[in-house]
PDB file of N, CA and C in Angstrom:
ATOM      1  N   UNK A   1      10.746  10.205   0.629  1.00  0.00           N
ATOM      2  CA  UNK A   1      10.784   9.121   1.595  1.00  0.00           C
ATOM      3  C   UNK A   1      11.506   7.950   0.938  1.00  0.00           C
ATOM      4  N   UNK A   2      12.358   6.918   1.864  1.00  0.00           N
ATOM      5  CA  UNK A   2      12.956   5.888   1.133  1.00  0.00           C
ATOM      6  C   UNK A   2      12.466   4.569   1.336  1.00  0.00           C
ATOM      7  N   UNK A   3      12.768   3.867   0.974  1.00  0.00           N
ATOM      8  CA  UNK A   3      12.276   2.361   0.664  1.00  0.00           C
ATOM      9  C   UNK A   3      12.454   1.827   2.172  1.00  0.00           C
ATOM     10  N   UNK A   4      13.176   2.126   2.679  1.00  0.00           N
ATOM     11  CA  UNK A   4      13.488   1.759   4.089  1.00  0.00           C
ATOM     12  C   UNK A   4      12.333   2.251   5.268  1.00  0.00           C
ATOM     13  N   UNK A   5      12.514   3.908   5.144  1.00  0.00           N
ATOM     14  CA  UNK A   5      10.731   4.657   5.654  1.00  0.00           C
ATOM     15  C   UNK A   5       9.831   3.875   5.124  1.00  0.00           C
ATOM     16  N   UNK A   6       9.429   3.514   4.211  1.00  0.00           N
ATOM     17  CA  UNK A   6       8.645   2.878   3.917  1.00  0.00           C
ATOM     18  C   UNK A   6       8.108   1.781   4.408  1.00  0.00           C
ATOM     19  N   UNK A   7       9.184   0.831   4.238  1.00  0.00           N
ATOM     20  CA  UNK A   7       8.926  -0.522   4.805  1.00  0.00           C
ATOM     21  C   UNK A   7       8.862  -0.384   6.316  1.00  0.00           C
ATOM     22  N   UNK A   8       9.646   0.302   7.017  1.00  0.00           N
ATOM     23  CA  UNK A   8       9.635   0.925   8.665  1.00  0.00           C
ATOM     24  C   UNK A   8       7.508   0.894   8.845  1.00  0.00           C
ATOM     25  N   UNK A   9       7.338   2.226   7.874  1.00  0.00           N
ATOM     26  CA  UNK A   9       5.849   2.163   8.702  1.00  0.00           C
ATOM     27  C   UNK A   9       5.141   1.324   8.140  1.00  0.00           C
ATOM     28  N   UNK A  10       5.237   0.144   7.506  1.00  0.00           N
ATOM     29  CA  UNK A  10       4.649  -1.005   6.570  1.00  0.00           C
ATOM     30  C   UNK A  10       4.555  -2.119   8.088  1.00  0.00           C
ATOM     31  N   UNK A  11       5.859  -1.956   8.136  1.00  0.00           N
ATOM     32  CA  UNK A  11       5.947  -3.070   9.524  1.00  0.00           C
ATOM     33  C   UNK A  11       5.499  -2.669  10.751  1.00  0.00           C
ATOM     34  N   UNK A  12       5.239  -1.206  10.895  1.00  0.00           N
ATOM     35  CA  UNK A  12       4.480  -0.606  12.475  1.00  0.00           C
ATOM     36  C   UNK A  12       2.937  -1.575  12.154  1.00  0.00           C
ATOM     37  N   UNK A  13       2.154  -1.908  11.340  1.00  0.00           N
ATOM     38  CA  UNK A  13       1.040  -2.106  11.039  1.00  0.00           C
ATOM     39  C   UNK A  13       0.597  -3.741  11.726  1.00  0.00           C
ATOM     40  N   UNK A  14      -0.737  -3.508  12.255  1.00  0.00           N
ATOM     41  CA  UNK A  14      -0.825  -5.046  13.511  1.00  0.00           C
ATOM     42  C   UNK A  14      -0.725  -5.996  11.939  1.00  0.00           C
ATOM     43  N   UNK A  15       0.002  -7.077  12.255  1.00  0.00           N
ATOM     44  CA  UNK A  15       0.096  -8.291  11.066  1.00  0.00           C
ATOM     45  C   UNK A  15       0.707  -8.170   9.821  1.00  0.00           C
ATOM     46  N   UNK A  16       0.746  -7.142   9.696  1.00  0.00           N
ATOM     47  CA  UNK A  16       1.353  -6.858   8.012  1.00  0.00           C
ATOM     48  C   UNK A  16       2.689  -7.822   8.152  1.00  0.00           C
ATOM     49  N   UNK A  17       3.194  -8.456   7.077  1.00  0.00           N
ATOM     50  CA  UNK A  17       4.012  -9.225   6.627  1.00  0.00           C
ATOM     51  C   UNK A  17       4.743  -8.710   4.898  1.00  0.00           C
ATOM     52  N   UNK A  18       5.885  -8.585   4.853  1.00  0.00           N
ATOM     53  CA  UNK A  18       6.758  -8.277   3.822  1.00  0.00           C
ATOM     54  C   UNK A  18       7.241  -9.632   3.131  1.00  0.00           C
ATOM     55  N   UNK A  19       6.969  -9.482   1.442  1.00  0.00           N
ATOM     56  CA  UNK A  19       7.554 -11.203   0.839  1.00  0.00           C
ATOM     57  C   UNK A  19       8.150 -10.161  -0.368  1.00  0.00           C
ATOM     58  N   UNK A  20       8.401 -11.268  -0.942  1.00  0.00           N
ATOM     59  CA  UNK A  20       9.215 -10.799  -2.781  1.00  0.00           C
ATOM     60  C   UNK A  20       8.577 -12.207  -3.484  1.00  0.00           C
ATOM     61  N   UNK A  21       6.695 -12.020  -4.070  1.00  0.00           N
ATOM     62  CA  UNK A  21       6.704 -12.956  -4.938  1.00  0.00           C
ATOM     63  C   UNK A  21       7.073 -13.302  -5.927  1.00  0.00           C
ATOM     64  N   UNK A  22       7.200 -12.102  -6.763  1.00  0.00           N
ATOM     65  CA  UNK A  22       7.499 -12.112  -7.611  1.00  0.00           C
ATOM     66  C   UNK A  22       9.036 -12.049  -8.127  1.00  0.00           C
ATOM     67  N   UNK A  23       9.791 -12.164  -7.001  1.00  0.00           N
ATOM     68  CA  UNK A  23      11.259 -11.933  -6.884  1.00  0.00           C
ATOM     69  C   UNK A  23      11.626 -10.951  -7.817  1.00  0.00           C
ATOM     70  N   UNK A  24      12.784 -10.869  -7.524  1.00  0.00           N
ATOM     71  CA  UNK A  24      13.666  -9.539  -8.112  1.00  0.00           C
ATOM     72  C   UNK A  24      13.878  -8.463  -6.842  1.00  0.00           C
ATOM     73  N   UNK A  25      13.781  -8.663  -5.920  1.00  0.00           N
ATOM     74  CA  UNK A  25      13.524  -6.982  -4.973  1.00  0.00           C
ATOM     75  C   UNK A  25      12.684  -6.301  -4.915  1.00  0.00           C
ATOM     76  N   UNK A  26      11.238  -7.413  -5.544  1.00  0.00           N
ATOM     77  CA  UNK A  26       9.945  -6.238  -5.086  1.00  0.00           C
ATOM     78  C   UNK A  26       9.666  -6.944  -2.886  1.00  0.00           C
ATOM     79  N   UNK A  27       9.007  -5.374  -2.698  1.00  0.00           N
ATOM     80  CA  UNK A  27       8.528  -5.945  -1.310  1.00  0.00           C
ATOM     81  C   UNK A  27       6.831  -6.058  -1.536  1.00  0.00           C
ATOM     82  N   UNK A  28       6.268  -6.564  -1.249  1.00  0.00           N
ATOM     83  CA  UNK A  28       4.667  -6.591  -1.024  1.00  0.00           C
ATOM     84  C   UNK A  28       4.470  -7.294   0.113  1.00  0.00           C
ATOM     85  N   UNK A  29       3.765  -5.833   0.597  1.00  0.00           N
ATOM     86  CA  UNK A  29       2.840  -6.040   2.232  1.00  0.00           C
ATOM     87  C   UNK A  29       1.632  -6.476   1.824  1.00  0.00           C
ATOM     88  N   UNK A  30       1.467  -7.361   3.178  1.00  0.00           N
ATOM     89  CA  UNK A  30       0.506  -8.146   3.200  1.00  0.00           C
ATOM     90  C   UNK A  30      -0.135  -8.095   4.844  1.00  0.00           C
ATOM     91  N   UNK A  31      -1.358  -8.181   4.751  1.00  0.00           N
ATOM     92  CA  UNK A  31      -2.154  -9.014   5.849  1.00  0.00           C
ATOM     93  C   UNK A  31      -3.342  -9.427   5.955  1.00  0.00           C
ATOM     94  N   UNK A  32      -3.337 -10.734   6.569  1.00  0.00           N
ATOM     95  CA  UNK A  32      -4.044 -11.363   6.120  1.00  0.00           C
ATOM     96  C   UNK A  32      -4.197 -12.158   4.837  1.00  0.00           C
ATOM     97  N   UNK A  33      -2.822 -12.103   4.277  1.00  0.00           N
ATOM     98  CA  UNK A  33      -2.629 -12.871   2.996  1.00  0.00           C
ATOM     99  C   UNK A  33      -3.001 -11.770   1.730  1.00  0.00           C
ATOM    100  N   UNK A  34      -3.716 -10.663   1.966  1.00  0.00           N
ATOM    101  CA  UNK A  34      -3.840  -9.654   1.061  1.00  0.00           C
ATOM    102  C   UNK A  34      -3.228  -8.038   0.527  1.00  0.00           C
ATOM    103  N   UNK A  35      -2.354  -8.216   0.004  1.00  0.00           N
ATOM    104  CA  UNK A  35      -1.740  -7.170  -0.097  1.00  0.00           C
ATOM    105  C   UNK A  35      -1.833  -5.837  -0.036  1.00  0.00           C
ATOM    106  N   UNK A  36      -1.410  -4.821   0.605  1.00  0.00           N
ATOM    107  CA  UNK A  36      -2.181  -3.454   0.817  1.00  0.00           C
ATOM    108  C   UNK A  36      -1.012  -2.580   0.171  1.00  0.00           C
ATOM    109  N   UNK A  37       0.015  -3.124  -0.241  1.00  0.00           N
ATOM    110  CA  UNK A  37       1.579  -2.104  -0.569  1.00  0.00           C
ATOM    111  C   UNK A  37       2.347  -2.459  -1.255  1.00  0.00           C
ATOM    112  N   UNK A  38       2.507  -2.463  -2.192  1.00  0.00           N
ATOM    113  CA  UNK A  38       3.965  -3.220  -2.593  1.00  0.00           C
ATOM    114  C   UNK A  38       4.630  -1.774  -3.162  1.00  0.00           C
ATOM    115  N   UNK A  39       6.699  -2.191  -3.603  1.00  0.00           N
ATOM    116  CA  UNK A  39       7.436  -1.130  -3.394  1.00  0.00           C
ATOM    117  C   UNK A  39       8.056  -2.425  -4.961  1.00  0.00           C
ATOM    118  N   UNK A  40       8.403  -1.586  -6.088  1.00  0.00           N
ATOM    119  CA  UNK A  40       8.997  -2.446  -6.989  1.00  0.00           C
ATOM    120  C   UNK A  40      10.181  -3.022  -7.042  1.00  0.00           C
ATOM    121  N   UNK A  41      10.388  -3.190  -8.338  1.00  0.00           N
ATOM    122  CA  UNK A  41      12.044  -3.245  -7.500  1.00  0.00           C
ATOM    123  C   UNK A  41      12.736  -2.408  -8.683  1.00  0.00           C
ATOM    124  N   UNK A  42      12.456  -1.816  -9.797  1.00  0.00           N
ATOM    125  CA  UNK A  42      13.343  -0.446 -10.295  1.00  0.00           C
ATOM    126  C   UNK A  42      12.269   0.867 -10.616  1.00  0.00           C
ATOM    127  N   UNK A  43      11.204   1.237 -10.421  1.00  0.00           N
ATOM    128  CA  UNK A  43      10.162   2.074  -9.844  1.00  0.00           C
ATOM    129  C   UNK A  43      10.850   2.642  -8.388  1.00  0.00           C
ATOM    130  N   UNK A  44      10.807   3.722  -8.649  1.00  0.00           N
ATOM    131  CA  UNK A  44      11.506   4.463  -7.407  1.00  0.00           C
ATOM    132  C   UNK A  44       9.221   4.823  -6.563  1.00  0.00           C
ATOM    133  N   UNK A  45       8.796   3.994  -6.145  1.00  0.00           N
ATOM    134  CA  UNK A  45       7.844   4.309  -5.778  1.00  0.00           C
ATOM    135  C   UNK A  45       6.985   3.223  -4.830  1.00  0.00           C
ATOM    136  N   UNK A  46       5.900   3.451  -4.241  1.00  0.00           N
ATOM    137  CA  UNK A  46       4.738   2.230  -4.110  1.00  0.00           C
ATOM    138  C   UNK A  46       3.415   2.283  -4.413  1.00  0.00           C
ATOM    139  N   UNK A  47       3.000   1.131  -4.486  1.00  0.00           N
ATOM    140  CA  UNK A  47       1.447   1.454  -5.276  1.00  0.00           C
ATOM    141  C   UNK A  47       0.520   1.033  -3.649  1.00  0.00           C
ATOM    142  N   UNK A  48      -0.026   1.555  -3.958  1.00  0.00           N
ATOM    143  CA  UNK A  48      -0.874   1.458  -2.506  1.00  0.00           C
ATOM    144  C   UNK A  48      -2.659   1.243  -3.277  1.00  0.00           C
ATOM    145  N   UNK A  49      -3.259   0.458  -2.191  1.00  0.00           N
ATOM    146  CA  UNK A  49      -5.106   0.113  -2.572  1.00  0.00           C
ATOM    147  C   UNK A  49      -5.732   2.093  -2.309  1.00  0.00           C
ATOM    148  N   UNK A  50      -6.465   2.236  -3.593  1.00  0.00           N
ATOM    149  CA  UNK A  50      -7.872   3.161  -2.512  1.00  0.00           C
ATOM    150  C   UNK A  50      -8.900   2.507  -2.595  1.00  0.00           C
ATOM    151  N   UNK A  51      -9.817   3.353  -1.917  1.00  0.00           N
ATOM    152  CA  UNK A  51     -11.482   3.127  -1.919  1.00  0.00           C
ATOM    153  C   UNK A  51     -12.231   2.567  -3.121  1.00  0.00           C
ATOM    154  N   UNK A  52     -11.632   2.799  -4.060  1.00  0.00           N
ATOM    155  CA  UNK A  52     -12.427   2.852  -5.645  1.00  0.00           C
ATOM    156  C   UNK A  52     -11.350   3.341  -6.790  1.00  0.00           C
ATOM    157  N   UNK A  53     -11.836   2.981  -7.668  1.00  0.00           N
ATOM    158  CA  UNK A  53     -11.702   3.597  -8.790  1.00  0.00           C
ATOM    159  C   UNK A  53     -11.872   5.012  -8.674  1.00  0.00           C
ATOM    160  N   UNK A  54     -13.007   5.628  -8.565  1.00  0.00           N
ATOM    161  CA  UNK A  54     -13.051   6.783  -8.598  1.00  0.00           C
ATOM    162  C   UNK A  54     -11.735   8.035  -7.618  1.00  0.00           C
ATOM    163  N   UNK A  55     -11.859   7.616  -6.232  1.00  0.00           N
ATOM    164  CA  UNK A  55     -10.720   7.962  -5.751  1.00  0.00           C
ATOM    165  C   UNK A  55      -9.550   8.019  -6.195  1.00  0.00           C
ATOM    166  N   UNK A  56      -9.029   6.913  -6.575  1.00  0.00           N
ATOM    167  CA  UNK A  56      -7.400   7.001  -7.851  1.00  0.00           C
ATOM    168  C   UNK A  56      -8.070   7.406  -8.741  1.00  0.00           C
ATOM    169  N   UNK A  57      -9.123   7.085  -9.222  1.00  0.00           N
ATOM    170  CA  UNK A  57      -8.577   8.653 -10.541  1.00  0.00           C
ATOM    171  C   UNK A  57      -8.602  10.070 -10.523  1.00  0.00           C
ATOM    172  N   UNK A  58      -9.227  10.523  -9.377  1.00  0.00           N
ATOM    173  CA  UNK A  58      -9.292  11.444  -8.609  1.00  0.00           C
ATOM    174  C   UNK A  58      -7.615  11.783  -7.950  1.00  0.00           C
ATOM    175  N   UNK A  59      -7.109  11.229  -7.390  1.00  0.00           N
ATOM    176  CA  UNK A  59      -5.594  11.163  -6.684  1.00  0.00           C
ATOM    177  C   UNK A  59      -4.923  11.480  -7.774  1.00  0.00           C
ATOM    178  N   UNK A  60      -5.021  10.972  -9.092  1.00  0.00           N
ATOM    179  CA  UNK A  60      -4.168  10.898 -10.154  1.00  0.00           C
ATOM    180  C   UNK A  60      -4.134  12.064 -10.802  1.00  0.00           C
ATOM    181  N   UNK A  61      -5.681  12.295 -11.064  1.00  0.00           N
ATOM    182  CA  UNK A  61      -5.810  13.947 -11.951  1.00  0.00           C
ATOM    183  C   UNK A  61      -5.141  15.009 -10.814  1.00  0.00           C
ATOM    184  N   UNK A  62      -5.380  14.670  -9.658  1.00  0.00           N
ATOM    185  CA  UNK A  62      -4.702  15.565  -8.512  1.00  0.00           C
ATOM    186  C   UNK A  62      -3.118  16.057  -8.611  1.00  0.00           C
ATOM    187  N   UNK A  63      -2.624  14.588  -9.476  1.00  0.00           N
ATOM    188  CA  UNK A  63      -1.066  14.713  -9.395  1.00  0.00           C
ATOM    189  C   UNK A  63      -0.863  14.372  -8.222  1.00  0.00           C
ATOM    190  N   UNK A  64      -1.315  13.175  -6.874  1.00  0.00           N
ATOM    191  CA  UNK A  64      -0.838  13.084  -5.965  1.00  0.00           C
ATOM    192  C   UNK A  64       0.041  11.320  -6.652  1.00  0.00           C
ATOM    193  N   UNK A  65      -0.599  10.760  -7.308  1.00  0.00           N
ATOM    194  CA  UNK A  65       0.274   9.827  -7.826  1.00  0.00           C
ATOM    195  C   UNK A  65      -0.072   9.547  -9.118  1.00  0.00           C
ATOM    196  N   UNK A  66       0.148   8.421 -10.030  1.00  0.00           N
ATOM    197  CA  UNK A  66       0.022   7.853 -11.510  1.00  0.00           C
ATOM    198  C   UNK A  66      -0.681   6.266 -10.986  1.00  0.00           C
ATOM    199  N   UNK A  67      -0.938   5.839 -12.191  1.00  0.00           N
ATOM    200  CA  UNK A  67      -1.626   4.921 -12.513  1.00  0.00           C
ATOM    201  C   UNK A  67      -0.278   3.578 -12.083  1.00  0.00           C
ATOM    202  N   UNK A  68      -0.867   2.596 -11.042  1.00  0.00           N
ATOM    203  CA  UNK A  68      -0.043   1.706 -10.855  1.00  0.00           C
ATOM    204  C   UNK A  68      -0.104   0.817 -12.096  1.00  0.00           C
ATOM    205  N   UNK A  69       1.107   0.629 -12.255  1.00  0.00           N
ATOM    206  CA  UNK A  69       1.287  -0.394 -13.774  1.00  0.00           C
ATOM    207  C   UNK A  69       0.893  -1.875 -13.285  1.00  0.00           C
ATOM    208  N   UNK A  70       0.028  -2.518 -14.188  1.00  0.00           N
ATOM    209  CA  UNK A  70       0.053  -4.369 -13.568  1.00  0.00           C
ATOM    210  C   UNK A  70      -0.990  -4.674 -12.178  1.00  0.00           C
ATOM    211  N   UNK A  71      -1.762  -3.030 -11.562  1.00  0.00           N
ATOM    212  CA  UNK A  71      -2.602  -3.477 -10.662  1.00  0.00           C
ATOM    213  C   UNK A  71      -4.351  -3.084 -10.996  1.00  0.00           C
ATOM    214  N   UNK A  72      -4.748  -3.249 -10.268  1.00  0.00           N
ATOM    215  CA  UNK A  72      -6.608  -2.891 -10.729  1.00  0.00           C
ATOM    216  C   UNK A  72      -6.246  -1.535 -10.384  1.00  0.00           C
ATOM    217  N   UNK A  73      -7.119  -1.074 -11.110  1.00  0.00           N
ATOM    218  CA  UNK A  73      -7.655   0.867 -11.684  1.00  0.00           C
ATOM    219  C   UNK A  73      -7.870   1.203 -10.108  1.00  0.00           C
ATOM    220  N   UNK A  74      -8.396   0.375  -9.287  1.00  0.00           N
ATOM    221  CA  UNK A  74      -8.072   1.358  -8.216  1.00  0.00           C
ATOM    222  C   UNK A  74      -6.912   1.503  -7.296  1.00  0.00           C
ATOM    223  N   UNK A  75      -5.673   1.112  -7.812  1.00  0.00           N
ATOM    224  CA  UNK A  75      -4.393   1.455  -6.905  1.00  0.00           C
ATOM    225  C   UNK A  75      -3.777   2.852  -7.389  1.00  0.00           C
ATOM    226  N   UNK A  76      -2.853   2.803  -6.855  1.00  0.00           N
ATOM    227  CA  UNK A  76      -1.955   3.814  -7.487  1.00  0.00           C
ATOM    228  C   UNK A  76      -0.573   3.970  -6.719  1.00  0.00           C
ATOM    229  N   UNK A  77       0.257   4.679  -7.628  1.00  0.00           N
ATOM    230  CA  UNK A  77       1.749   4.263  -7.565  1.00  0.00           C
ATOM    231  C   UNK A  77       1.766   5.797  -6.676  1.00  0.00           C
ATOM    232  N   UNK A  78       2.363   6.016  -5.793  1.00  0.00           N
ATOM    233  CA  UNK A  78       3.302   7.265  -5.072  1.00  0.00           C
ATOM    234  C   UNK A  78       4.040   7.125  -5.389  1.00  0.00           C
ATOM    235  N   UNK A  79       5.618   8.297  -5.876  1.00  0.00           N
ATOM    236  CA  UNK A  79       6.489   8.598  -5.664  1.00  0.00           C
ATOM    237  C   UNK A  79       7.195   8.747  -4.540  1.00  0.00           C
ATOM    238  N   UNK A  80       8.569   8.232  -4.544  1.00  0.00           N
ATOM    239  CA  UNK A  80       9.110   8.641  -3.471  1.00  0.00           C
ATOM    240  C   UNK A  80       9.128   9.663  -2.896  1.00  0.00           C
ATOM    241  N   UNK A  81       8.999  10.722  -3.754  1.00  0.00           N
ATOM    242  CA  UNK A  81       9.711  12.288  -3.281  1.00  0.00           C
ATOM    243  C   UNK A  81       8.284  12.793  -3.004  1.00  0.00           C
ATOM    244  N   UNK A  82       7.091  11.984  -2.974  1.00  0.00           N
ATOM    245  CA  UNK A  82       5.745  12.348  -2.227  1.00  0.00           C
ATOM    246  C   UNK A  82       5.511  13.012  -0.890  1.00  0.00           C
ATOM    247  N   UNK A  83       5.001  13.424  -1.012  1.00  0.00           N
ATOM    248  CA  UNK A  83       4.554  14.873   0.935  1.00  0.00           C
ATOM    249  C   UNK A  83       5.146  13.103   1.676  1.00  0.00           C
ATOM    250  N   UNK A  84       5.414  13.159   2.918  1.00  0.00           N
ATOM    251  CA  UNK A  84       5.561  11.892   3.768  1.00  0.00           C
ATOM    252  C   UNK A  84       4.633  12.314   4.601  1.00  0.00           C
ATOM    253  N   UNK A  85       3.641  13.553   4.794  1.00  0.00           N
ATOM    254  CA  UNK A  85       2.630  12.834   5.451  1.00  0.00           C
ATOM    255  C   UNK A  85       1.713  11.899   4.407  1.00  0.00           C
ATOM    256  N   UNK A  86       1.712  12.683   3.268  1.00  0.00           N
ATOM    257  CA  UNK A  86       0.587  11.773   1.867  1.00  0.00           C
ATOM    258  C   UNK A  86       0.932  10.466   2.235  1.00  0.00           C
ATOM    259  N   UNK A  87       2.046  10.398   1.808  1.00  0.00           N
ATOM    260  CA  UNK A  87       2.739   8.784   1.835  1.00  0.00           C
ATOM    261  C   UNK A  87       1.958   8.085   3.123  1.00  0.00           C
ATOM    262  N   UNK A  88       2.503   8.693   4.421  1.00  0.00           N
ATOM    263  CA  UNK A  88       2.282   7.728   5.234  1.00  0.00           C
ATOM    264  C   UNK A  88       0.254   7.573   5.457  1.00  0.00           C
ATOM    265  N   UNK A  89       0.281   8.812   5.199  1.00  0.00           N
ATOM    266  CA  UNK A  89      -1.585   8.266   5.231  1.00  0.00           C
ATOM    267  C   UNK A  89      -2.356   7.215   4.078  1.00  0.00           C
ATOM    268  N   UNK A  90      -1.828   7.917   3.076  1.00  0.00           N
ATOM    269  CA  UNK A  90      -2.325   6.360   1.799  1.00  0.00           C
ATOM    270  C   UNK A  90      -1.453   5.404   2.206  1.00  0.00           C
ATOM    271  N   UNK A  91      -0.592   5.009   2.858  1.00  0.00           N
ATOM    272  CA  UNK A  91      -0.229   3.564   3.222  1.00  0.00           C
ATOM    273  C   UNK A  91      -1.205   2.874   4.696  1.00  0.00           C
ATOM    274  N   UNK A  92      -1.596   4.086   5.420  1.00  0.00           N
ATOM    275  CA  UNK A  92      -2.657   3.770   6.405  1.00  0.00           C
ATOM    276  C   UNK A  92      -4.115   3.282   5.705  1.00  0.00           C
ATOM    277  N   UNK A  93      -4.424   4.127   4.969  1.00  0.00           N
ATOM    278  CA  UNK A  93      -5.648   3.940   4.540  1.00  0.00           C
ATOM    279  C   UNK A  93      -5.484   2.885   3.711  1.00  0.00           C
ATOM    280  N   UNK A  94      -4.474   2.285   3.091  1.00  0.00           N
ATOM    281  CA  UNK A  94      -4.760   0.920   2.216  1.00  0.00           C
ATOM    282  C   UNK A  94      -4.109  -0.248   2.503  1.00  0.00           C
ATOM    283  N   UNK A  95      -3.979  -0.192   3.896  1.00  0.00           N
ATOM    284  CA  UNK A  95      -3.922  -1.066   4.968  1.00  0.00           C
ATOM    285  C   UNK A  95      -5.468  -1.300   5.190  1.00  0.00           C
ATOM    286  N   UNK A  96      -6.263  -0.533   6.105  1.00  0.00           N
ATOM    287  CA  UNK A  96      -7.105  -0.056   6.528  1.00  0.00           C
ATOM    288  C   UNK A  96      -8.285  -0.939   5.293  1.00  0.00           C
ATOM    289  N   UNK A  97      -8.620  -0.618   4.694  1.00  0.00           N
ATOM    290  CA  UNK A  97      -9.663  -1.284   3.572  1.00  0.00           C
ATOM    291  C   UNK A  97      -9.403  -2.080   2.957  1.00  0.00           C
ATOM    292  N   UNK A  98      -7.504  -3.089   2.868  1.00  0.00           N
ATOM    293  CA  UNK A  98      -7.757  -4.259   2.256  1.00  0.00           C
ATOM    294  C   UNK A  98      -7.976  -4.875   3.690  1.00  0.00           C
ATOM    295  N   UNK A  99      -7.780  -4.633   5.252  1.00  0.00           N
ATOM    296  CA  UNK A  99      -7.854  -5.111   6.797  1.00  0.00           C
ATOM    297  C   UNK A  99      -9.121  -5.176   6.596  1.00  0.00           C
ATOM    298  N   UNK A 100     -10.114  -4.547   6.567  1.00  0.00           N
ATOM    299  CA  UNK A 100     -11.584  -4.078   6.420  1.00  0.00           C
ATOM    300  C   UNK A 100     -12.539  -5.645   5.439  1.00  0.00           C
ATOM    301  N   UNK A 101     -11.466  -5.711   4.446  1.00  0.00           N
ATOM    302  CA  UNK A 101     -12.173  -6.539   3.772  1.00  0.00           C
ATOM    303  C   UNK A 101     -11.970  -8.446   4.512  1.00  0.00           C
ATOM    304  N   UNK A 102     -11.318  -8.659   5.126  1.00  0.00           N
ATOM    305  CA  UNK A 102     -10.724  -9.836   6.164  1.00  0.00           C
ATOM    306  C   UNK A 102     -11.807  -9.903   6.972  1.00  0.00           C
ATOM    307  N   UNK A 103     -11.971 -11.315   6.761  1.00  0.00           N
ATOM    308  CA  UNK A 103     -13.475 -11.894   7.582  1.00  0.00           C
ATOM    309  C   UNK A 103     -12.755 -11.224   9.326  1.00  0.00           C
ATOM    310  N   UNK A 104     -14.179 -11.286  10.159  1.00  0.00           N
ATOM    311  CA  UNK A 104     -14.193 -10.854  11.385  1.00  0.00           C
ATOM    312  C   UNK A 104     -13.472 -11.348  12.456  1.00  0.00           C
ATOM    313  N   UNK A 105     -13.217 -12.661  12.175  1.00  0.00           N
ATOM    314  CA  UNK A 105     -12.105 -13.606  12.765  1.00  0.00           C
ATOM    315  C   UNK A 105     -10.820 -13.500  12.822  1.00  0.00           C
ATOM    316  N   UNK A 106     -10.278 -12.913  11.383  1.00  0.00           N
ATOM    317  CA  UNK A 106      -8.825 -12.049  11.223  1.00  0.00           C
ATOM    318  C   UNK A 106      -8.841 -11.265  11.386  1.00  0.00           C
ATOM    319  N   UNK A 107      -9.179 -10.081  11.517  1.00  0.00           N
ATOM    320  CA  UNK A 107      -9.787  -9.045  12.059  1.00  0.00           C
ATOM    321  C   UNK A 107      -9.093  -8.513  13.585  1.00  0.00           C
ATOM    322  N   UNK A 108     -10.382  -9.253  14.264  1.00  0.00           N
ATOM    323  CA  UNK A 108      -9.956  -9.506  15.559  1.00  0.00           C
ATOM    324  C   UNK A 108      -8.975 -10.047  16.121  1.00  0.00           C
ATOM    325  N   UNK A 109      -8.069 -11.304  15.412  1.00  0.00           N
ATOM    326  CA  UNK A 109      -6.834 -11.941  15.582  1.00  0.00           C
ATOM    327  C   UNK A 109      -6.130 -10.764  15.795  1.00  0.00           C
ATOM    328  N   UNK A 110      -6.041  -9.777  14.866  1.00  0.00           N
ATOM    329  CA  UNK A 110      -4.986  -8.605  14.573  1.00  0.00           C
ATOM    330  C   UNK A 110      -4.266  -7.982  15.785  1.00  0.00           C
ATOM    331  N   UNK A 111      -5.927  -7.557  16.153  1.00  0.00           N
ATOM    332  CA  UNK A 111      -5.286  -6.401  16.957  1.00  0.00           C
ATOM    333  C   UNK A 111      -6.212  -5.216  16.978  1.00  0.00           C
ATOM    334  N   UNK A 112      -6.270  -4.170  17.584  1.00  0.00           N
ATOM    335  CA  UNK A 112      -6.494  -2.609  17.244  1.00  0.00           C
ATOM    336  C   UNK A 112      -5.733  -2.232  16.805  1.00  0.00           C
ATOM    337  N   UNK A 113      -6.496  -1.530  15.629  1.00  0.00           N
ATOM    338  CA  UNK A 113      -5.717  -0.229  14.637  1.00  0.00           C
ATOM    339  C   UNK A 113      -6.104   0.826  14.620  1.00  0.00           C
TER     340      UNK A 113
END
């Protein structure tokens, strides 16, 4: 999948917003001000939120991705050349639980997901 697929189903998502804080050509999705995705900028990959710790390290021993460099133990980096359904479901699901964590007020602003 490419950086472009990527960002495509990043932006289908109610609120998500794309920045470069850290400049250079990284993208990091956001909503609600909290990031659920970012895509680097010479990492051919994205690190996406799970559930826990335990889950990424679970994903990882799986070989479905590696250890995101620079984020908490529970993200993890996909490869591009990842299944694109994998891809697109760990980008749902870590949408989904950093959305989850957004008081009830943003929440509801959103939308249905």
């Amino acid at each position: 999948m490419s950086r472009d697929a990527i960002n495509a189903i990043c932006a289908g998502f109610p609120g998500a917003e794309v920045s470069d804080p850290w400049g250079g050509g990284h993208d990091a999705w956001k909503v609600g001000g909290k990031m659920f995705a970012s895509i680097g900028a010479v990492t051919p990959g994205v690190s996406v939120k799970c559930a826990g710790i335990e889950q990424a390290e679970m994903l990882i021993d799986a070989g479905v991705g590696v250890k995101a460099r620079y984020f908490h133990r529970s993200w993890i980096t996909l490869p591009f050349d990842s299944d694109p359904e994998e891809l697109a479901h760990r980008l749902r699901e870590s949408y989904r639980i950093i959305r989850a964590g957004l008081p009830r007020k943003v929440q509801a602003a959103l939308g249905a997901f």
